[in-house]
Protein backbone atom coordinates (compact mmCIF):
# COMPACT_ATOMS: atom_id res chain seq x y z
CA UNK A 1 -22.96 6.48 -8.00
CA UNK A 2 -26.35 7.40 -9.05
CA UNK A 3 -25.06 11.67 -8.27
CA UNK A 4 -22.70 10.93 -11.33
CA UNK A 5 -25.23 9.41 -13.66
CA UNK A 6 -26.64 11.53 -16.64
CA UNK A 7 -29.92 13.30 -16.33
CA UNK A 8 -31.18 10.73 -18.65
CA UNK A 9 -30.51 8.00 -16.52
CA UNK A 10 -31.38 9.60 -12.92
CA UNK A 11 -34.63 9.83 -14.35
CA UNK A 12 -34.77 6.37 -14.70
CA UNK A 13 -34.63 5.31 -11.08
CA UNK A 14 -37.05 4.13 -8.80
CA UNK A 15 -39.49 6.75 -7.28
CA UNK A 16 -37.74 6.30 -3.89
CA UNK A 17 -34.43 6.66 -5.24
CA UNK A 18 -35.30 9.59 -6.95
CA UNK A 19 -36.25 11.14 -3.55
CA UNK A 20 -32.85 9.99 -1.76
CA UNK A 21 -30.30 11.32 -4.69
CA UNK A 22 -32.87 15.11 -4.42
CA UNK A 23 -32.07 14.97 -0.55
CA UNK A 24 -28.13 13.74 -1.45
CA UNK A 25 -28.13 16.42 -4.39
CA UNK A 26 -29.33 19.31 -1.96
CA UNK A 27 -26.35 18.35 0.96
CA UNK A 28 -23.67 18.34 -1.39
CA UNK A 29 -25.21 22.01 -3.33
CA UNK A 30 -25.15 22.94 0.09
CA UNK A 31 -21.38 22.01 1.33
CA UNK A 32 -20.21 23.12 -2.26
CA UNK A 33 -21.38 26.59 -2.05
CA UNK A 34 -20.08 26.81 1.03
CA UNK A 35 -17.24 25.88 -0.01
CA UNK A 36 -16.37 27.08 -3.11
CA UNK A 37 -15.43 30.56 -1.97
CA UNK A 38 -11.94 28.96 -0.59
CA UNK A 39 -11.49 27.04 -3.93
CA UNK A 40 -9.62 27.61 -6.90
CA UNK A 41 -11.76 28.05 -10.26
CA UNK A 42 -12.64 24.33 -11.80
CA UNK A 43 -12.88 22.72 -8.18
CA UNK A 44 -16.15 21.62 -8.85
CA UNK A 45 -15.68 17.98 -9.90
CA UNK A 46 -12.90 17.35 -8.12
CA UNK A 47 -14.80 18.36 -4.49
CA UNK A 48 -17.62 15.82 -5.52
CA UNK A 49 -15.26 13.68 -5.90
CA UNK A 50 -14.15 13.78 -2.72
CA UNK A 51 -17.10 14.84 -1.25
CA UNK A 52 -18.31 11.07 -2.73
CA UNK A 53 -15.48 9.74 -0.80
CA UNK A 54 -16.22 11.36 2.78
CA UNK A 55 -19.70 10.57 1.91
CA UNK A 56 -19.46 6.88 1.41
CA UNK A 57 -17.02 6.21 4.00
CA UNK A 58 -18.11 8.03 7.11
CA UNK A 59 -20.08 7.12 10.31
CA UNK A 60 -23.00 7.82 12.16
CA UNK A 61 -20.83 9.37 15.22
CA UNK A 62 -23.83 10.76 17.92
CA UNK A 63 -22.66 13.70 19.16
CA UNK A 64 -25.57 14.87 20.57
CA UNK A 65 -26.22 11.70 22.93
CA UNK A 66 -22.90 12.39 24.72
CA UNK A 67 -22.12 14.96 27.22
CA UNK A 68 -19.94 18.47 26.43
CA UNK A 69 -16.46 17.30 27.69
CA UNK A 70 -15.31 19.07 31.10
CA UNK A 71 -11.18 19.69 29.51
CA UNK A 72 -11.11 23.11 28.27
CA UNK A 73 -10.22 23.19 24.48
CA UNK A 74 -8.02 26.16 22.50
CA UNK A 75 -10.14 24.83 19.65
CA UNK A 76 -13.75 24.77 21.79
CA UNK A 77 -16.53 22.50 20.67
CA UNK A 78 -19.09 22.18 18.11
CA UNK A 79 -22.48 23.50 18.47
CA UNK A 80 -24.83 22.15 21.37
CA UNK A 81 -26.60 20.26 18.82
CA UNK A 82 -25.66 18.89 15.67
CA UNK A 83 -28.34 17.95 12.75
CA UNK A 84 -28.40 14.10 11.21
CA UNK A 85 -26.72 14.99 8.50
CA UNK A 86 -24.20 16.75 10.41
CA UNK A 87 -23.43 14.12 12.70
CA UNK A 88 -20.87 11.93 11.03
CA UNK A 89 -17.09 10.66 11.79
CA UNK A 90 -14.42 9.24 9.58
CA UNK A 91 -13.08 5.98 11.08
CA UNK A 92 -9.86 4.75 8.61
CA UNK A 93 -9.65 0.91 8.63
CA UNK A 94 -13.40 0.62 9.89
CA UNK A 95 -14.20 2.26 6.54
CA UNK A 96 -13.10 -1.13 4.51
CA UNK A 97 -16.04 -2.99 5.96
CA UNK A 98 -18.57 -3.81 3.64
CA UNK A 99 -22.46 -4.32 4.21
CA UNK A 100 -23.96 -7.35 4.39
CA UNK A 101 -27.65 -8.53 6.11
CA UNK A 102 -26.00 -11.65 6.66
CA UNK A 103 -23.06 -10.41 10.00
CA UNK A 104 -20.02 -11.61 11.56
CA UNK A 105 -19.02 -8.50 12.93
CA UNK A 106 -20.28 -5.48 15.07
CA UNK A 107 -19.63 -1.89 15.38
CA UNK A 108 -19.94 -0.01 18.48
CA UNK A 109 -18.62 3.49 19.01
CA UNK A 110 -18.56 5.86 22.48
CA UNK A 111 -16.55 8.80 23.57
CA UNK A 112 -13.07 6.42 23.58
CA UNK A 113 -13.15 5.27 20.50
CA UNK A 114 -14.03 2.36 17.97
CA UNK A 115 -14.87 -1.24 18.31
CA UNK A 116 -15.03 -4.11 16.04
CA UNK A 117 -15.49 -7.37 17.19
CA UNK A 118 -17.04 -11.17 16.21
CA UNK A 119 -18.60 -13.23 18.52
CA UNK A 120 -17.40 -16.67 16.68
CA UNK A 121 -14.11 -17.78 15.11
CA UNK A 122 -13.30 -16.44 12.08
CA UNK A 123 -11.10 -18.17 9.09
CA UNK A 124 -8.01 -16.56 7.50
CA UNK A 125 -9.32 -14.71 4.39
CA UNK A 126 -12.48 -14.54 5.01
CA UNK A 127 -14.49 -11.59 4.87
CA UNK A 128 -16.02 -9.89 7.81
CA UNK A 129 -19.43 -7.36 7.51
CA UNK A 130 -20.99 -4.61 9.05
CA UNK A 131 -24.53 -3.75 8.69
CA UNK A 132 -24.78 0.20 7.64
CA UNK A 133 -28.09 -0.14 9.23
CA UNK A 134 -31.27 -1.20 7.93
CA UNK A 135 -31.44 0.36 4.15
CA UNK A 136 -33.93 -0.67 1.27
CA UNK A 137 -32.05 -1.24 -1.77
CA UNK A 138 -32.54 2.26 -2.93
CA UNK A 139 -30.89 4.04 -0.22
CA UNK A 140 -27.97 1.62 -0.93
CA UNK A 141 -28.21 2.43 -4.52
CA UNK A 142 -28.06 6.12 -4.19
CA UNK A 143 -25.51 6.17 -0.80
CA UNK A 144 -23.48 3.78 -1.38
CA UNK A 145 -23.88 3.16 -5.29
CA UNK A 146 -24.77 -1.22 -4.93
CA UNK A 147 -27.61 -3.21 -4.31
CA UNK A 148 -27.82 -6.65 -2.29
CA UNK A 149 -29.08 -9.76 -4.29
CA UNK A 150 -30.88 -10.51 -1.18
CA UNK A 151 -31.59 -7.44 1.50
CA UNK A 152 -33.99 -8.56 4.26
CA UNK A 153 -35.16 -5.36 4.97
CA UNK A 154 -35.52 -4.04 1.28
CA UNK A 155 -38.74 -2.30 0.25
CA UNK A 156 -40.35 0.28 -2.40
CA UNK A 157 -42.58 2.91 -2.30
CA UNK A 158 -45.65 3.05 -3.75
CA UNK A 159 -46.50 6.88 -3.48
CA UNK A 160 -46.10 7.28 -7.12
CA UNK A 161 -49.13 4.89 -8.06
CA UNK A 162 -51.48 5.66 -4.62
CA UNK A 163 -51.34 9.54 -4.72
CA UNK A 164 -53.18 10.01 -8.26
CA UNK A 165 -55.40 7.98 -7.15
CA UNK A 166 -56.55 10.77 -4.65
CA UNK A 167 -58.72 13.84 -5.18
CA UNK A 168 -57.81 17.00 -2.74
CA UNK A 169 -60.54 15.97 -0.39
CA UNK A 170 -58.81 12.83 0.49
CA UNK A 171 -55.43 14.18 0.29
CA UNK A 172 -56.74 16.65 2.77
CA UNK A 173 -58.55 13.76 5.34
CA UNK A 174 -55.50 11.53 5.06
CA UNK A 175 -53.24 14.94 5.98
CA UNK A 176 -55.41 15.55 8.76
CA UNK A 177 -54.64 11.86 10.25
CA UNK A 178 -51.08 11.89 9.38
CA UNK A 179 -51.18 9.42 6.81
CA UNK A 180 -50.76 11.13 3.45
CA UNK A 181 -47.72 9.98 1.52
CA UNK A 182 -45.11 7.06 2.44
CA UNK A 183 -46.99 4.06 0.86
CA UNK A 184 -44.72 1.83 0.71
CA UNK A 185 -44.44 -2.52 -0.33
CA UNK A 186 -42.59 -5.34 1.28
CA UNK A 187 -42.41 -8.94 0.60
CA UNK A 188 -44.98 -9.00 3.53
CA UNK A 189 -47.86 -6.48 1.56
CA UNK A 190 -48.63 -2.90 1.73
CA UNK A 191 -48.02 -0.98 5.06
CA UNK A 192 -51.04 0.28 7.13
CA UNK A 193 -50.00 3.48 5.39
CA UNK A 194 -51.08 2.39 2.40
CA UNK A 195 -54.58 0.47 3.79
CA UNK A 196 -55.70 3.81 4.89
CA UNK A 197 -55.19 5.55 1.80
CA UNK A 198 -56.81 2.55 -0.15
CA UNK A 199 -59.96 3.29 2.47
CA UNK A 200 -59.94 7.00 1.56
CA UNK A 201 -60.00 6.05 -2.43
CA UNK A 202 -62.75 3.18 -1.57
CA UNK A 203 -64.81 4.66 0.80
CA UNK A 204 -64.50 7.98 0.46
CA UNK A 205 -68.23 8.94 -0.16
CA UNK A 206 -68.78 7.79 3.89
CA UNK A 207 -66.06 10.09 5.49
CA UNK A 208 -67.18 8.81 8.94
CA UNK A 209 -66.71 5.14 7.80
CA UNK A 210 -62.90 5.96 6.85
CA UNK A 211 -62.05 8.58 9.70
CA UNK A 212 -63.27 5.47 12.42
CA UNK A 213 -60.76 3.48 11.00
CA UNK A 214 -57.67 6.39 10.50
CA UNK A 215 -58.83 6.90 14.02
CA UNK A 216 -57.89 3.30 15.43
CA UNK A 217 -61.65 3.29 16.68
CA UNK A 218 -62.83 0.30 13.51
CA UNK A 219 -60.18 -2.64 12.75
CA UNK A 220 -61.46 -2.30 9.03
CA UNK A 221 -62.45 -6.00 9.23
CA UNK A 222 -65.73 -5.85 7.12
CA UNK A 223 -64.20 -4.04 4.60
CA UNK A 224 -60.75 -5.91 4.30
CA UNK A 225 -62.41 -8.38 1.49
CA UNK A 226 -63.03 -5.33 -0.56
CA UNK A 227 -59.93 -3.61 0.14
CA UNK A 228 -57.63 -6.75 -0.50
CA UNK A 229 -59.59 -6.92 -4.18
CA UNK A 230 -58.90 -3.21 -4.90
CA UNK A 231 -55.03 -4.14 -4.14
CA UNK A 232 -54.47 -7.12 -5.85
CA UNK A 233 -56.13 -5.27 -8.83
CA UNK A 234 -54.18 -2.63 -8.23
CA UNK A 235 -50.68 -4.72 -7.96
CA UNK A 236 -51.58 -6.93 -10.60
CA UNK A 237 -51.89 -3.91 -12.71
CA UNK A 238 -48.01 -2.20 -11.54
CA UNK A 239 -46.56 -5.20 -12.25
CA UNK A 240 -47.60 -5.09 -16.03
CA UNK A 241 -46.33 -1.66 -16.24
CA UNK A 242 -42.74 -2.68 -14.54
CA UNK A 243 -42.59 -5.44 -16.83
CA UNK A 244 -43.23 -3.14 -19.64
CA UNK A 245 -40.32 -1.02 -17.96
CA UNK A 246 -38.06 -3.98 -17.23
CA UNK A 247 -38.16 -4.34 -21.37
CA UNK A 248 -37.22 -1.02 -22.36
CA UNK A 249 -34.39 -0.60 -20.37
CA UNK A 250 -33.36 -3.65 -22.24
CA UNK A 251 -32.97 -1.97 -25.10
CA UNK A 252 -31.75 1.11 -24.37
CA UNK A 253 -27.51 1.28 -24.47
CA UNK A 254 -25.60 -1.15 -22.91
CA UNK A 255 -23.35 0.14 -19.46
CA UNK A 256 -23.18 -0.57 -15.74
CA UNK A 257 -25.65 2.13 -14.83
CA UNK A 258 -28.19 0.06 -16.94
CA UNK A 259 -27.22 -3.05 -15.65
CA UNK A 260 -27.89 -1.99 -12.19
CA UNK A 261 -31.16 -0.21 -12.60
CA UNK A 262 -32.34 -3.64 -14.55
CA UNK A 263 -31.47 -5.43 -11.26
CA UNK A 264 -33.08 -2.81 -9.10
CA UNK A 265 -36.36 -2.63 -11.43
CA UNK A 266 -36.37 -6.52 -11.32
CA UNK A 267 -35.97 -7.26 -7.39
CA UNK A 268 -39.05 -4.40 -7.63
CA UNK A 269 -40.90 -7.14 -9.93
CA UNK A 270 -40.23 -9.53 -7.53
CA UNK A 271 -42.01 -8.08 -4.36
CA UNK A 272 -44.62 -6.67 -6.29
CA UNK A 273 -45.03 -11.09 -7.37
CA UNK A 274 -44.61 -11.91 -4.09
CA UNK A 275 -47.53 -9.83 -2.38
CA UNK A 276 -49.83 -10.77 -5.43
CA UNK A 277 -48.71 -14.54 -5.15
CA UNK A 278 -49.84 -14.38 -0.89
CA UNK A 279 -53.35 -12.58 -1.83
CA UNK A 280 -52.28 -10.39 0.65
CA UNK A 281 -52.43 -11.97 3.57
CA UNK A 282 -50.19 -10.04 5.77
């Protein structure tokens, strides 16, 4: 689990992941000084620990979907409304599932309980998955502490390489229209996210020109050419630097956390290939 890694290595990960193990960092800083008033002195690794465990096993349970029960409890209820974070069951036995994009199982949970159930016949010893969702391979990474070989719905960001790229007057336009920040690349290209911000950089000397477009009111057709040659300049040059990357963590010391940023880095290298190989035509 990235959360146990060394400085040295954290810094190593992905932009993205970065950002997940700050947010996952600041809940468990949170829960621990709340809790370390009721523990003995030298609790500390042994709560993340099992605050790992509780962490990686738990459910999405949505409490605040479902109405306040009518029974009168000794013990009363949570609060009206429960944050995200906050909102989360453990489910013994349900917990053994692992994730997979590929299912033969589903999950479904309401005020009576637990469900798991396959909709074809199913072979003694063979495994059955639950999807945890739709997470990149980051989120996995820093949640859950794998990556899939293949994830269907895996991504990266980008905001790392766009944002320089912007002075404070089109940091301050894109803020404006809601689109500053969460670039991000699939197999299929950039997102629209990252087209707008492109426009800023571009055509920034003809604010009107990029506001019609953040706006919805221009399609950005007549400009796409130029845009698309910005980006696969742009792409061409990331995937240089990750390959540069990709090298040196060859040669730094052999362990597992290595071994699994090298895979992470390389499925990276492969979208980046991917959108350069399709000239962008998403």
């Amino acid at each position: 689990m990235p959360l146990l890694w060394p400085p040295e290595l954290q810094n190593l990960l992905p932009h993205r992941a970065r950002t997940y193990l700050a947010e996952q960092q600041a809940r468990f800083d949170r829960d621990w000084e709340d809790a370390r008033p009721t523990l003995p002195e030298g609790s500390y690794n042994k709560f993340r620990y099992f605050w790992l465990v509780v962490n990686t096993r738990c459910f999405f349970w949505p409490y605040n979907r479902w109405p306040p029960r009518t029974n009168k409890s000794k013990r009363g209820r949570p609060p009206a409304k429960l944050s995200t974070a906050d909102q989360m069951a453990l489910c013994p036995v349900a917990d053994c599932f692992n994730h997979s994009d590929i299912l033969n199982a589903s999950f479904e949970a309401d005020l009576t309980g637990c469900r798991v159930s396959v909709e074809q016949d199913v072979n003694a010893g063979d495994e059955l998955f639950l999807r945890y969702g739709t997470p990149n391979n980051d989120y996995l990474l820093v949640e859950w502490g794998f990556v899939l070989s293949v994830n269907l719905h895996d991504n990266v960001s980008i905001d790392d390489a766009i944002i320089p790229w912007l002075d404070d007057s089109k940091k301050a336009l894109l803020v404006n229209y809601n689109y500053f920040g969460k670039y991000t690349l699939t197999k299929e290209g950039v997102c629209h996210r990252t087209q707008c911000a492109v426009r800023a950089i571009l055509f920034g000397y003809d604010e009107n020109k990029v506001k019609l477009f953040l706006s919805g009111n221009d399609d950005g057709t007549a400009e796409q050419p130029v845009v698309d040659a910005w980006l696969l300049g742009f792409l061409k040059h990331q995937l240089e630097g990750l390959s540069d990357f990709i090298a040196g963590l060859g040669r730094i010391d052999d362990s597992p956390q290595r071994d699994v940023l090298l895979k992470r880095y390389q499925q990276i290298q492969w979208l980046f290939a991917e959108v350069i190989h399709s000239g962008l035509h998403n």
